[in-house]
Structures are given as C-alpha cells and as structure tokens.
N, C-alpha and C. Protein backbone atom coordinates (compact mmCIF):
# COMPACT_ATOMS: atom_id res chain seq x y z
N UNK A 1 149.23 -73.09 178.28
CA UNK A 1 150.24 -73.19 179.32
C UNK A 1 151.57 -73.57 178.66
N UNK A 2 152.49 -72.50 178.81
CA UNK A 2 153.92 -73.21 178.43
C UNK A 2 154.96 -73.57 179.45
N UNK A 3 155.84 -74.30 178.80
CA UNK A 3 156.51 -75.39 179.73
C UNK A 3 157.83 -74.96 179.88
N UNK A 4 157.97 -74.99 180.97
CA UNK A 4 159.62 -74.63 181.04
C UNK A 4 160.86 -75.75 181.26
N UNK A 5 162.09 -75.90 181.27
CA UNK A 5 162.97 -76.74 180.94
C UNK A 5 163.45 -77.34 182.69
N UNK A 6 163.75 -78.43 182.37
CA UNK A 6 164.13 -79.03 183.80
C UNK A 6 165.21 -79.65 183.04
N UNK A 7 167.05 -79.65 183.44
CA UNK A 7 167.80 -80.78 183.00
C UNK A 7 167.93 -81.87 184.01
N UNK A 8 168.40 -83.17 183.39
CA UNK A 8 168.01 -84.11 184.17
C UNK A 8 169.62 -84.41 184.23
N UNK A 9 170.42 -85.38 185.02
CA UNK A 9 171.57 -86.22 185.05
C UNK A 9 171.65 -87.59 185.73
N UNK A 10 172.53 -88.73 184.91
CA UNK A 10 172.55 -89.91 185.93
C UNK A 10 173.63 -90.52 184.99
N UNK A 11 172.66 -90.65 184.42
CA UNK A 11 173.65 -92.02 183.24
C UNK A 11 173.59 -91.20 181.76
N UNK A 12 172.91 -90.42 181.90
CA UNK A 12 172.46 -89.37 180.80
C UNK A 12 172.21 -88.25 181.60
N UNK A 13 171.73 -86.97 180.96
CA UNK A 13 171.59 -85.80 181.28
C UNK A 13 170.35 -85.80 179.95
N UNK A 14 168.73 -85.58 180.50
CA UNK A 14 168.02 -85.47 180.16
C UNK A 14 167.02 -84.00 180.28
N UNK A 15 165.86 -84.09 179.69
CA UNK A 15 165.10 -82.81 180.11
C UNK A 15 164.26 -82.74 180.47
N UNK A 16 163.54 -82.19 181.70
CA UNK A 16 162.41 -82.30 182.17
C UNK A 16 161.31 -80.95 182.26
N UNK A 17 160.21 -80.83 182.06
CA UNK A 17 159.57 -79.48 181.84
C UNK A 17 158.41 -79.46 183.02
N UNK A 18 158.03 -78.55 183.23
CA UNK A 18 157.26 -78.17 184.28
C UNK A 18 156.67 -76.58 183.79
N UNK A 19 155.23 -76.79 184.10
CA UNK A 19 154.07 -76.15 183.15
C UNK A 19 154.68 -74.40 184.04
N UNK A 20 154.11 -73.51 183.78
CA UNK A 20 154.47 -72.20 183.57
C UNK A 20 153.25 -71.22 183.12
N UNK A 21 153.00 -70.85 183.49
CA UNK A 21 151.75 -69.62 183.20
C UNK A 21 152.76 -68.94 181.43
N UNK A 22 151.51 -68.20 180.58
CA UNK A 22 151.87 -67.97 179.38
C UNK A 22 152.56 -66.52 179.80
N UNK A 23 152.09 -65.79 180.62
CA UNK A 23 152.79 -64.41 181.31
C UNK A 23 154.83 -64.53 180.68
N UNK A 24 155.27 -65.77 181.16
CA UNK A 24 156.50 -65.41 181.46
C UNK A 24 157.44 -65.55 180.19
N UNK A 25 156.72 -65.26 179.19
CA UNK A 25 157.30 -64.86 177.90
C UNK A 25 157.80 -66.14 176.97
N UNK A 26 158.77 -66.26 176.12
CA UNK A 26 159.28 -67.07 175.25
C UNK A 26 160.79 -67.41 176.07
N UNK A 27 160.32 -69.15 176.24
CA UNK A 27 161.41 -70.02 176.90
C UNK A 27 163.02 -70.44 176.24
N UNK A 28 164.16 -69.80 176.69
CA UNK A 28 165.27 -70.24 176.29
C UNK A 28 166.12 -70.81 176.95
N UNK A 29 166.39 -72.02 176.79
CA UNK A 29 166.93 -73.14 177.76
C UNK A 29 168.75 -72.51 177.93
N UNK A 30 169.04 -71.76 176.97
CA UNK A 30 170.14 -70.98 176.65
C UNK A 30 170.79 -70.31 177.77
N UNK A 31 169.54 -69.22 177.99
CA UNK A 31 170.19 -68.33 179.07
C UNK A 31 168.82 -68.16 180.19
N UNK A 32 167.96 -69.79 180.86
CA UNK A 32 167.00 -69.86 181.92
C UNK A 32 168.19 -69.79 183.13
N UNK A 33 167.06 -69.70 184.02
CA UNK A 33 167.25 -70.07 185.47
C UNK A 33 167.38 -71.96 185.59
N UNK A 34 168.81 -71.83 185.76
CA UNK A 34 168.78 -73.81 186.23
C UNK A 34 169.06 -74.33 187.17
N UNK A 35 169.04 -75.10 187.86
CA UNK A 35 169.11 -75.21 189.12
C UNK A 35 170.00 -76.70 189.39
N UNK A 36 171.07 -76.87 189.90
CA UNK A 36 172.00 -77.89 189.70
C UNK A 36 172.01 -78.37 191.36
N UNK A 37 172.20 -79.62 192.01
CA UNK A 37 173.02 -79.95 193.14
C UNK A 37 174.67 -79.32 192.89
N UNK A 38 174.84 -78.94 193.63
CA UNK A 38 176.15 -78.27 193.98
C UNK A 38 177.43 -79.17 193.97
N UNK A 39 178.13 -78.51 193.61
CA UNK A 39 179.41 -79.94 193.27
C UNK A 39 179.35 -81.07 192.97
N UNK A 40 178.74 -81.18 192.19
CA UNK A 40 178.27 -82.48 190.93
C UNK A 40 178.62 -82.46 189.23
N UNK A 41 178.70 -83.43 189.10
CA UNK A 41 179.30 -83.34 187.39
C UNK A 41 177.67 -82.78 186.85
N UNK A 42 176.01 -82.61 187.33
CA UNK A 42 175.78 -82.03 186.53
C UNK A 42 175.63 -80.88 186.57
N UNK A 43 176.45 -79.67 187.82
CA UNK A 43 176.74 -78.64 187.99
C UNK A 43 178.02 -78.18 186.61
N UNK A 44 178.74 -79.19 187.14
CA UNK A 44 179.70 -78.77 185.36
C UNK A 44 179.12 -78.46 184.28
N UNK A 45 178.33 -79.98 183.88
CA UNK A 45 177.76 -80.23 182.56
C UNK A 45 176.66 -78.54 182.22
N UNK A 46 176.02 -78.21 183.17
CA UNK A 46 175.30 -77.06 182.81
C UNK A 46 175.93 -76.10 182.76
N UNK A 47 177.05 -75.49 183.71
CA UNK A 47 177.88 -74.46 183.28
C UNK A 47 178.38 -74.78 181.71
N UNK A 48 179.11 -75.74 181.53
CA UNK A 48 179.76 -75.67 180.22
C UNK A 48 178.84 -75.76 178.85
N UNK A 49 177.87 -76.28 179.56
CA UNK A 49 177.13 -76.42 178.00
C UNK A 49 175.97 -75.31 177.95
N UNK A 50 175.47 -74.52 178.85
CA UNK A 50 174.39 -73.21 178.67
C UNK A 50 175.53 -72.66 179.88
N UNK A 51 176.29 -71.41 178.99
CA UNK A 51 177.69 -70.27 179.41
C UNK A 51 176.69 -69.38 179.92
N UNK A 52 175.39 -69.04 179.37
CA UNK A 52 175.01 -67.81 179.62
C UNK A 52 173.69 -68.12 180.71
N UNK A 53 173.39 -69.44 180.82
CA UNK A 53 172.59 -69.63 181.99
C UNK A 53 172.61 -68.58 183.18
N UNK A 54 171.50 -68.85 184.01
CA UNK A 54 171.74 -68.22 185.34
C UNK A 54 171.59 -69.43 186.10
N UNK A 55 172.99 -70.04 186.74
CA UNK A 55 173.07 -71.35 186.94
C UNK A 55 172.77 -71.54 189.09
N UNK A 56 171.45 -71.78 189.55
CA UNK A 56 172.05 -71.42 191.17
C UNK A 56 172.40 -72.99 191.66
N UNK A 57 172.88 -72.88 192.76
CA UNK A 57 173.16 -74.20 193.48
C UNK A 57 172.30 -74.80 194.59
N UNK A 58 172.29 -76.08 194.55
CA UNK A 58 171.13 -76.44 195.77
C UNK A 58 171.80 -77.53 196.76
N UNK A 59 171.38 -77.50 197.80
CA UNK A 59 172.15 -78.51 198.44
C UNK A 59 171.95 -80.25 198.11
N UNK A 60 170.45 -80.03 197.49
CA UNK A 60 170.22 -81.53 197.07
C UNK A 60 169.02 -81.35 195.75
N UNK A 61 168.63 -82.16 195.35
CA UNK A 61 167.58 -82.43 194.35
C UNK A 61 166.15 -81.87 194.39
N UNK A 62 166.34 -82.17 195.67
CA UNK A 62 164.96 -82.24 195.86
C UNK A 62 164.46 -80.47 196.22
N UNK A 63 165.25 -80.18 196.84
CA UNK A 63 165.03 -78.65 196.97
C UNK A 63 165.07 -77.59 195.76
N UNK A 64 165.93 -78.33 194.26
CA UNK A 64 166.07 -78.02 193.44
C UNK A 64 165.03 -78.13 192.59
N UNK A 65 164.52 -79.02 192.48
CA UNK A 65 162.28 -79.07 192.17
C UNK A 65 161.73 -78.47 192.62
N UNK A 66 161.89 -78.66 194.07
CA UNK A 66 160.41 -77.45 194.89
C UNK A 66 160.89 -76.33 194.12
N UNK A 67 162.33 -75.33 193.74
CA UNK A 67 162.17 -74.44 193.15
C UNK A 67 161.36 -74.39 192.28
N UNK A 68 161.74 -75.53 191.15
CA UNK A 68 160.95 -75.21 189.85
C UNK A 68 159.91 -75.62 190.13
N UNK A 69 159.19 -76.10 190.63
CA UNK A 69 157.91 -76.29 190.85
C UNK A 69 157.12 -74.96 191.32
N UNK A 70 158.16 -74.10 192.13
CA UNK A 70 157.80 -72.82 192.46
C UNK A 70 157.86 -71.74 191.49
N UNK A 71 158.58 -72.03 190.63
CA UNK A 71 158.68 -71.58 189.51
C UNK A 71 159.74 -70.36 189.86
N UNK A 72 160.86 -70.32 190.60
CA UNK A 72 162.12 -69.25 190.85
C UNK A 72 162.60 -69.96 189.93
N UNK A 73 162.67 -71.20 189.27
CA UNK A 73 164.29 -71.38 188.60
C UNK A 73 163.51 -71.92 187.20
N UNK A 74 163.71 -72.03 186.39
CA UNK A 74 163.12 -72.67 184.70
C UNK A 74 163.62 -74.18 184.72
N UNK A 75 164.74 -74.72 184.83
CA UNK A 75 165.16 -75.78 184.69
C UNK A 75 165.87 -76.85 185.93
N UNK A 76 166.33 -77.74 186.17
CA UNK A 76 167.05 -78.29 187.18
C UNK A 76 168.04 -79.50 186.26
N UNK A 77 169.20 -79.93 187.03
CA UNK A 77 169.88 -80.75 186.17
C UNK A 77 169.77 -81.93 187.02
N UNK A 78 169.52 -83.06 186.78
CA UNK A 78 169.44 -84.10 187.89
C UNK A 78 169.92 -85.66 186.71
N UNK A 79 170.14 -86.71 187.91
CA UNK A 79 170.01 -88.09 187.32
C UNK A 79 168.74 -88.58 186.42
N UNK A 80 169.35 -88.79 185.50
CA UNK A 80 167.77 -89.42 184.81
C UNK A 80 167.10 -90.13 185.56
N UNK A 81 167.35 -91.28 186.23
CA UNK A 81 166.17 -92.20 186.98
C UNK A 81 165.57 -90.87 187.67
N UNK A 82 166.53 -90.33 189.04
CA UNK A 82 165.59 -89.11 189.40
C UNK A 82 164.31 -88.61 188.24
N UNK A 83 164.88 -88.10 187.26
CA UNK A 83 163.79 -87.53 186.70
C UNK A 83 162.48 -88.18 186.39
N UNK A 84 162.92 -89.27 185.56
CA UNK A 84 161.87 -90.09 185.81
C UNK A 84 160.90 -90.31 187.00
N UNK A 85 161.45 -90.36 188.16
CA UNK A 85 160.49 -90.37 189.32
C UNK A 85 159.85 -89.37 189.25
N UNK A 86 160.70 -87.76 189.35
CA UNK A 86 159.58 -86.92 189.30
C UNK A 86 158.73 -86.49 188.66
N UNK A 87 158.75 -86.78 187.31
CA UNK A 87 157.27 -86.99 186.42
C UNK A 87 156.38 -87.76 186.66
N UNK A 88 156.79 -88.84 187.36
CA UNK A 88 156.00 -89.99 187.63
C UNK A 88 154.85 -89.37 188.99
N UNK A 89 156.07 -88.69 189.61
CA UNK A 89 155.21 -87.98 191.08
C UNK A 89 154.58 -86.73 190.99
N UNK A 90 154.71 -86.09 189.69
CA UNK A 90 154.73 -84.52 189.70
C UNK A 90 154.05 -84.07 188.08
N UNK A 91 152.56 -83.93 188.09
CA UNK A 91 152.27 -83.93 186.76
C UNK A 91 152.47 -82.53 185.93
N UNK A 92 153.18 -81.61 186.87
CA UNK A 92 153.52 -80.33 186.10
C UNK A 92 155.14 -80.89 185.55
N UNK A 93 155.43 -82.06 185.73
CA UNK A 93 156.90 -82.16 184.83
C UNK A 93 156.73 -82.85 184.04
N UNK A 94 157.65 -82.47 183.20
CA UNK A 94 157.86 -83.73 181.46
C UNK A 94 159.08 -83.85 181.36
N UNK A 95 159.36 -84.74 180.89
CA UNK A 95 161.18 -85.05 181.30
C UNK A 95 161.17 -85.62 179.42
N UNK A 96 162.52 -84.40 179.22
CA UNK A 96 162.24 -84.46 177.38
C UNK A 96 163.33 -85.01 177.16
N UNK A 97 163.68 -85.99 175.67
CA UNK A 97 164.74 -86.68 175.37
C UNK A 97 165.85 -86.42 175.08
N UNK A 98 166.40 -85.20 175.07
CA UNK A 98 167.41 -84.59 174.65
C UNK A 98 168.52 -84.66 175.96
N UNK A 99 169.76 -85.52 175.39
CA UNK A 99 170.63 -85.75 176.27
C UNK A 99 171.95 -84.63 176.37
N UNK A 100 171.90 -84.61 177.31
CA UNK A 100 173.08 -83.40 177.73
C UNK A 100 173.89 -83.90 177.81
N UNK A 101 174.56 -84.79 178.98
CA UNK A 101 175.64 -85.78 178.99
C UNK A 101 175.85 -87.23 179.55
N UNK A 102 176.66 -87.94 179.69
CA UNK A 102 176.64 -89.05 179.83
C UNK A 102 177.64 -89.48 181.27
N UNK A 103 177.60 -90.25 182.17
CA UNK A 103 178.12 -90.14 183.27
C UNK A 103 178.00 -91.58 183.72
N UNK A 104 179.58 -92.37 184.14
CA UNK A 104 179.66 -93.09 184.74
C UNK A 104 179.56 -93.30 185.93
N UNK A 105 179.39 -94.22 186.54
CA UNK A 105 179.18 -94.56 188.14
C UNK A 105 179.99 -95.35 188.59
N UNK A 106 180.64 -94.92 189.40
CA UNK A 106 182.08 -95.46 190.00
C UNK A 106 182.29 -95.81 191.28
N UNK A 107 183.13 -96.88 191.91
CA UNK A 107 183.25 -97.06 193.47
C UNK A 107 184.68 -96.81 193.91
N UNK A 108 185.33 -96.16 195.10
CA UNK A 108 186.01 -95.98 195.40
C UNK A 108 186.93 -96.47 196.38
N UNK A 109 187.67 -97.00 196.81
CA UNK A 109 188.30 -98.03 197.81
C UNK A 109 189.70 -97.24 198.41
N UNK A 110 190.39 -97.57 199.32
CA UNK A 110 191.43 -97.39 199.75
C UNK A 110 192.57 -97.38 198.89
N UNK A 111 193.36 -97.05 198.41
CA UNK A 111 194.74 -97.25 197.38
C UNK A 111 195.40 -98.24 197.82
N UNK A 112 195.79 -98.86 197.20
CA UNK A 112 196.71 -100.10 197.46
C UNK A 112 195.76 -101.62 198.64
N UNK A 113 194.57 -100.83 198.51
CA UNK A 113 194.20 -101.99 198.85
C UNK A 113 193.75 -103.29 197.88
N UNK A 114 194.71 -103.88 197.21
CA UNK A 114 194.66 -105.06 195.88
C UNK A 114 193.60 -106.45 195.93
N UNK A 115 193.44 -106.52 197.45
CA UNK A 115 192.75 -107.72 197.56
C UNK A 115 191.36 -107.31 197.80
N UNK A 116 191.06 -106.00 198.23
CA UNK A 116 189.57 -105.57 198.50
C UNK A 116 188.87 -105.31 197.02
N UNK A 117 190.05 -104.56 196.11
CA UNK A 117 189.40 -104.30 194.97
C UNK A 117 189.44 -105.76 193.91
N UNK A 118 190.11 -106.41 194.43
CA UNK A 118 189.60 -107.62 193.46
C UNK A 118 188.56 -108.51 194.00
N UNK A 119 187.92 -108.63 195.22
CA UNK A 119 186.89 -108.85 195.53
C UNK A 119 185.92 -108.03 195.40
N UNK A 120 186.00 -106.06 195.05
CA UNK A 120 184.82 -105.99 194.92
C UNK A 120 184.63 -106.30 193.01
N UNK A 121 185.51 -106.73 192.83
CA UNK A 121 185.25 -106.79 190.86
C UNK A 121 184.79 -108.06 190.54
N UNK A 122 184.97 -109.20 191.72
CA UNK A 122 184.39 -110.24 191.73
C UNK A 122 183.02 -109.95 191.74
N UNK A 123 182.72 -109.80 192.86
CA UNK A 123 181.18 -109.30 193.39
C UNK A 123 180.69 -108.74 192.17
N UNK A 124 180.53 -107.41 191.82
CA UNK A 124 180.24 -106.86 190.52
C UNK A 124 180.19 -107.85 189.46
N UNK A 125 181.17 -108.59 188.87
CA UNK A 125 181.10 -109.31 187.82
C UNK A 125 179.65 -110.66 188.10
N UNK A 126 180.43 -111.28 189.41
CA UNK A 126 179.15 -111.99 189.68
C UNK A 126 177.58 -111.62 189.24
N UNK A 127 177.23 -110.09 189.83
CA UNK A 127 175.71 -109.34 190.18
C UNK A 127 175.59 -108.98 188.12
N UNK A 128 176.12 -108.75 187.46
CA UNK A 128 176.34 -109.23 185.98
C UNK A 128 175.78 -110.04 185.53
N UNK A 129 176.83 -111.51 185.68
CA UNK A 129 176.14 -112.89 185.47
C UNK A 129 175.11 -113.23 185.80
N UNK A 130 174.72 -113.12 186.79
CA UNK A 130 173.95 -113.68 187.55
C UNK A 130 172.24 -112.94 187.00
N UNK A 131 172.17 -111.85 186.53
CA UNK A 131 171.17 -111.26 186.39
C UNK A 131 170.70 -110.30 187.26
N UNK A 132 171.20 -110.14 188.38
CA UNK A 132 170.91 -109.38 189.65
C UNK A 132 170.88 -107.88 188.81
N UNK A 133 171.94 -107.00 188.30
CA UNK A 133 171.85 -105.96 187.76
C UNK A 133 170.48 -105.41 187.17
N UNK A 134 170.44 -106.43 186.34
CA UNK A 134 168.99 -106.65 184.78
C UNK A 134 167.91 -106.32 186.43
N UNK A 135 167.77 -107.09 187.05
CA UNK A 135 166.77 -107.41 188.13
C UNK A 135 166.38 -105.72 189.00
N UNK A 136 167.38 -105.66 189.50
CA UNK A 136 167.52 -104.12 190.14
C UNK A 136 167.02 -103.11 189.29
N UNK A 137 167.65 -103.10 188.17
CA UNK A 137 166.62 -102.22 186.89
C UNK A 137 165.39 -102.08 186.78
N UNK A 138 165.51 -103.33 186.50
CA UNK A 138 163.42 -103.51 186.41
C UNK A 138 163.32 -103.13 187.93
N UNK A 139 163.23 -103.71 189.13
CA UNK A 139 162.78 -103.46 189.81
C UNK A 139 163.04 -101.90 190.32
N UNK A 140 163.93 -101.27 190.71
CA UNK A 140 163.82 -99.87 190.97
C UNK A 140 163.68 -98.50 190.08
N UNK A 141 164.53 -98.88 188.57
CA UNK A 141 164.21 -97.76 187.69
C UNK A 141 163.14 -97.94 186.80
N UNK A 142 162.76 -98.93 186.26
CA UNK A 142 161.88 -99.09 185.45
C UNK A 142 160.10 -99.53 186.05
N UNK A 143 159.94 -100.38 187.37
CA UNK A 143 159.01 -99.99 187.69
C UNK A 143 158.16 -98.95 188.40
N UNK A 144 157.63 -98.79 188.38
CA UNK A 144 157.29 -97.71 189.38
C UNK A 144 155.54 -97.65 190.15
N UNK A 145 155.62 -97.92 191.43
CA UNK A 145 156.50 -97.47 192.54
C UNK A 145 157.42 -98.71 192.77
N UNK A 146 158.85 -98.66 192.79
CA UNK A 146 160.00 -99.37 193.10
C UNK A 146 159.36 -100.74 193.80
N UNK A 147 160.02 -101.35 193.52
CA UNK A 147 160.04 -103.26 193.65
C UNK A 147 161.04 -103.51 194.89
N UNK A 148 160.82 -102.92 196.23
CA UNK A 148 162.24 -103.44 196.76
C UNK A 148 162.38 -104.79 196.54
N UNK A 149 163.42 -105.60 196.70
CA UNK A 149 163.95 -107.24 197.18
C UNK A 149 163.65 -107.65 198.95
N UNK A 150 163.14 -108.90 198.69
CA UNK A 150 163.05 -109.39 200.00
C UNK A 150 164.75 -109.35 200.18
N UNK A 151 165.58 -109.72 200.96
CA UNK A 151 167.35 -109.36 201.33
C UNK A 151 166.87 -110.04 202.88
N UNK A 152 167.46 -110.68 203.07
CA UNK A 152 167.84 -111.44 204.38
C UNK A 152 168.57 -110.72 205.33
N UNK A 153 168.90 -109.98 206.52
CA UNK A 153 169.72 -109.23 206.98
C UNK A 153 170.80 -110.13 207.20
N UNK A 154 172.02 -109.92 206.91
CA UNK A 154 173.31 -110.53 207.86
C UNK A 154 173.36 -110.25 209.27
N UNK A 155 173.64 -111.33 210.22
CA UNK A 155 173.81 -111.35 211.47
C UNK A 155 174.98 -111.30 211.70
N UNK A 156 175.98 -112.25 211.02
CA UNK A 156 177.10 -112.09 211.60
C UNK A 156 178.00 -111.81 210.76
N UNK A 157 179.31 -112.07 211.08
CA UNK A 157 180.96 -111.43 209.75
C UNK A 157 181.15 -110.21 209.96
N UNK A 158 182.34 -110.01 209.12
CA UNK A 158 183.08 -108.79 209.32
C UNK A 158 181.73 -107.42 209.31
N UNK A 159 182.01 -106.30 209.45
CA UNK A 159 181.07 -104.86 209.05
C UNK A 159 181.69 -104.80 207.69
N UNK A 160 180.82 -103.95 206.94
CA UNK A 160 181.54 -103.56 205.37
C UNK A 160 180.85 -102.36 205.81
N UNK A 161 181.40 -101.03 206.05
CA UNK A 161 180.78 -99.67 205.70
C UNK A 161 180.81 -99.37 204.67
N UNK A 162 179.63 -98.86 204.24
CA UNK A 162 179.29 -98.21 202.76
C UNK A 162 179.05 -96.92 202.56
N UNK A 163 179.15 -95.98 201.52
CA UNK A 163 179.28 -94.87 201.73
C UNK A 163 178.08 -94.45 200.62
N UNK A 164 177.17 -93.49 200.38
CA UNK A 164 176.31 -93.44 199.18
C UNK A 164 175.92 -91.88 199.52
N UNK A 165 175.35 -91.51 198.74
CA UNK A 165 175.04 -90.07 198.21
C UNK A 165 173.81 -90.35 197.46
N UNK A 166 172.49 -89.40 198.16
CA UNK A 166 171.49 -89.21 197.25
C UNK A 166 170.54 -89.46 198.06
N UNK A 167 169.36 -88.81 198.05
CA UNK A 167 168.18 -88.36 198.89
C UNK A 167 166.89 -88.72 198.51
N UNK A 168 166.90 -89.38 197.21
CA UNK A 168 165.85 -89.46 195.96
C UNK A 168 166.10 -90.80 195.99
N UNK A 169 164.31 -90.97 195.45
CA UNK A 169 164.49 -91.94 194.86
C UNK A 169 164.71 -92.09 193.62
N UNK A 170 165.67 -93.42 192.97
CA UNK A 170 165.44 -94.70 193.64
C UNK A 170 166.45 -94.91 194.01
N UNK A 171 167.86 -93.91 194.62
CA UNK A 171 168.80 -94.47 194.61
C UNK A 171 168.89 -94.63 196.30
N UNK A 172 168.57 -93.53 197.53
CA UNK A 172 167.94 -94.18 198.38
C UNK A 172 166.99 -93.10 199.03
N UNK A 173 166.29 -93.73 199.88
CA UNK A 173 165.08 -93.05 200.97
C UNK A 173 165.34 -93.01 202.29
N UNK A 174 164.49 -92.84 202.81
CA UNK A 174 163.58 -93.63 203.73
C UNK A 174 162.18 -94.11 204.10
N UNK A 175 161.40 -95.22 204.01
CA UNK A 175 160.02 -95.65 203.64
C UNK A 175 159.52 -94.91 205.26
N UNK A 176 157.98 -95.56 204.76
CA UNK A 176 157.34 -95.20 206.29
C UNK A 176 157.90 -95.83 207.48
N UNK A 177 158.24 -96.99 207.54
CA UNK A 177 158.85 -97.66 208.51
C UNK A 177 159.79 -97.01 209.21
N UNK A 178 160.78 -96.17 208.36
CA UNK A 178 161.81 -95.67 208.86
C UNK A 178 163.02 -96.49 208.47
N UNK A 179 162.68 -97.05 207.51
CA UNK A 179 164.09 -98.18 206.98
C UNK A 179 164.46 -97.24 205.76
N UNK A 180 166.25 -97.39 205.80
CA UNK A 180 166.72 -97.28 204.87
C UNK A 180 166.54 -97.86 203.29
N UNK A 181 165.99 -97.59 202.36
CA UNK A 181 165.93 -98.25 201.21
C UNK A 181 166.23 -97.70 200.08
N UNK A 182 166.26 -98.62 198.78
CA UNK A 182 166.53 -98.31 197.62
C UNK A 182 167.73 -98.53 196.79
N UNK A 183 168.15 -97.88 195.74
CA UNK A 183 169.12 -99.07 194.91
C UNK A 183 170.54 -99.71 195.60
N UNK A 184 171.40 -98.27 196.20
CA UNK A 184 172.42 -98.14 196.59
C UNK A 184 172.60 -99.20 198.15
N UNK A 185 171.39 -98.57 199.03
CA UNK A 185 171.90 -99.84 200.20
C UNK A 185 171.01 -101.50 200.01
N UNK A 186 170.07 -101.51 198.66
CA UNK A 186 170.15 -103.12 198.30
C UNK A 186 171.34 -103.35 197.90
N UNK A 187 171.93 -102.56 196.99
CA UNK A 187 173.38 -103.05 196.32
C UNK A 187 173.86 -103.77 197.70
N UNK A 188 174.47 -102.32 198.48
CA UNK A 188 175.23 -103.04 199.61
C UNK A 188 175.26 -104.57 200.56
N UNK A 189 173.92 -104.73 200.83
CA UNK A 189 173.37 -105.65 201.00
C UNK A 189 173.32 -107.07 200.64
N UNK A 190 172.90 -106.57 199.24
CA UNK A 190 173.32 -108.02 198.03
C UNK A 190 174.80 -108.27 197.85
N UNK A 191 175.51 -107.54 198.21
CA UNK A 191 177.09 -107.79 198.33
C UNK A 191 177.83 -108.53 199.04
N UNK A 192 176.85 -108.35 200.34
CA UNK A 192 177.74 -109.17 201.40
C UNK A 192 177.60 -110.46 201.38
C-alpha cells in the first residue's frame, strides 16, 4: 500500500499521508492533487511552494480530509495540531515531518483602541507567567483526547465578544452536550 501526501498548517506546515491502493502509480507531492481551506495562508503557502500542484479549495478542513480520505485529492494543507488529531482519529493518515511553513497567530482589535490593546497584552503576558499557556498545550494539543479545564462561567460584567475561526479540533467543536469547546473559547473564557 502506498501513501499519499497530506500538507498540514498551524504553527508549522507539516505532512500528513493517507494509504492509497498501489494502482495509482508513483507519488509526487510536486504536481498531486492538494486540497487547502480557501483563503488561508495555507492556501498561499501551497500555491507558492508546489507551482505545478493541482491546488482545489474547500470551505473548511474537514471536508478537505473526507476528500483525501476519498482519495479525489493526494494531499491537504492544514494546522499542525489539526493534523495531529487526524492521525490520531484516522489510521489511513501519517502526518510526516517535513515543514512547509511557519505561521503566527494573531489577535485583532479596533484601531486606536490603546486601552483595550494594552489590556489585552496584559492578559496574554499574565496567561505566560502564570503557566496557563504551558497548561492549554498539554492539555489540548499534546494530550489526546483533549483535557478541557473546569472554567467557572461569568455571571456578571461587561460582554467581551470574541471572534474565532475553525471547526476542528482542538481549536474549537462542539461536544455531545452541545457546548461550545476547545482551545480558542477556553482562551476566551480564561480571559475574562
């Protein structure tokens, strides 16, 4: 059985493989079928770095696996933690070490709002010190199945709307309950 290429993205741009009948010839990550979320830096990163790909677009991640799992596309470009999960969930994938690119994670605020963004750099610096970061790691990317935090709900104070992107775990879900979970709305949470 040979394996075909999955790219991964988050903090890195990794590789993930998913098994393949021997029929479909000799694998070139060069010019495969890859399969990217759509307007994402790792939609860039795969155009620019495999020119001759056949690059399609997906509306999310996850639809971008069932391809390759279906085997229409050879590769997918995703967040590394993603990937990691789906090897973890999916024993036709292998998620290989070869990094594509590297990608920061950033928050965005109102312009000129001076006093919101120096409270959220407080906050941040605090979740730093404090160990909370280190903690969230272990608990959502590195164990697996994810560690939520017990989190106390707030009752009262201002609203803080939060804004997040992502369908996967671990960045968020939804469990059986029907609760929102996972890294992005603990962050939020642990913030307030």
């Amino acid at each position: 059985m040979r394996k075909s290429i999955v790219v991964l993205l988050f903090m890195f741009v990794l590789l993930l493989t998913a098994c393949q009948s021997e029929d479909s010839g000799e694998f070139d990550i060069k010019t495969a079928r890859i399969g990217v979320m759509t307007g994402t830096t790792g939609e860039d990163a795969a155009i620019e770095t495999f020119p001759d790909a056949n690059i399609s677009g997906f509306g999310n991640i996850s639809e971008a696996l069932a391809a390759l799992q279906a085997g229409r596309i050879d590769a997918v470009v995703t967040p590394d933690v993603v990937a990691i999960n789906a090897v973890r969930e999916n024993p036709y994938f292998e998620r290989l070490p070869e990094l594509l690119n590297y990608e920061y994670v950033c928050a965005g605020i109102k312009k000129g709002n001076d006093a919101f963004l120096a409270e959220i750099n407080r906050i941040i610096a605090a979740l730093w010190a404090d160990g909370t970061f280190d903690d969230k790691k272990h608990r959502w990317i590195d164990s697996y199945p994810p560690i939520p935090a017990e989190i106390p709900r707030v009752s009262s104070g201002e609203v803080l709307r939060v804004g997040t992107a992502g369908i996967t775990m671990p960045f968020i879900d939804v469990d059986g309950d029907r609760n929102v979970v996972g890294y992005a709305p603990e962050l939020a949470l642990l913030s307030m």
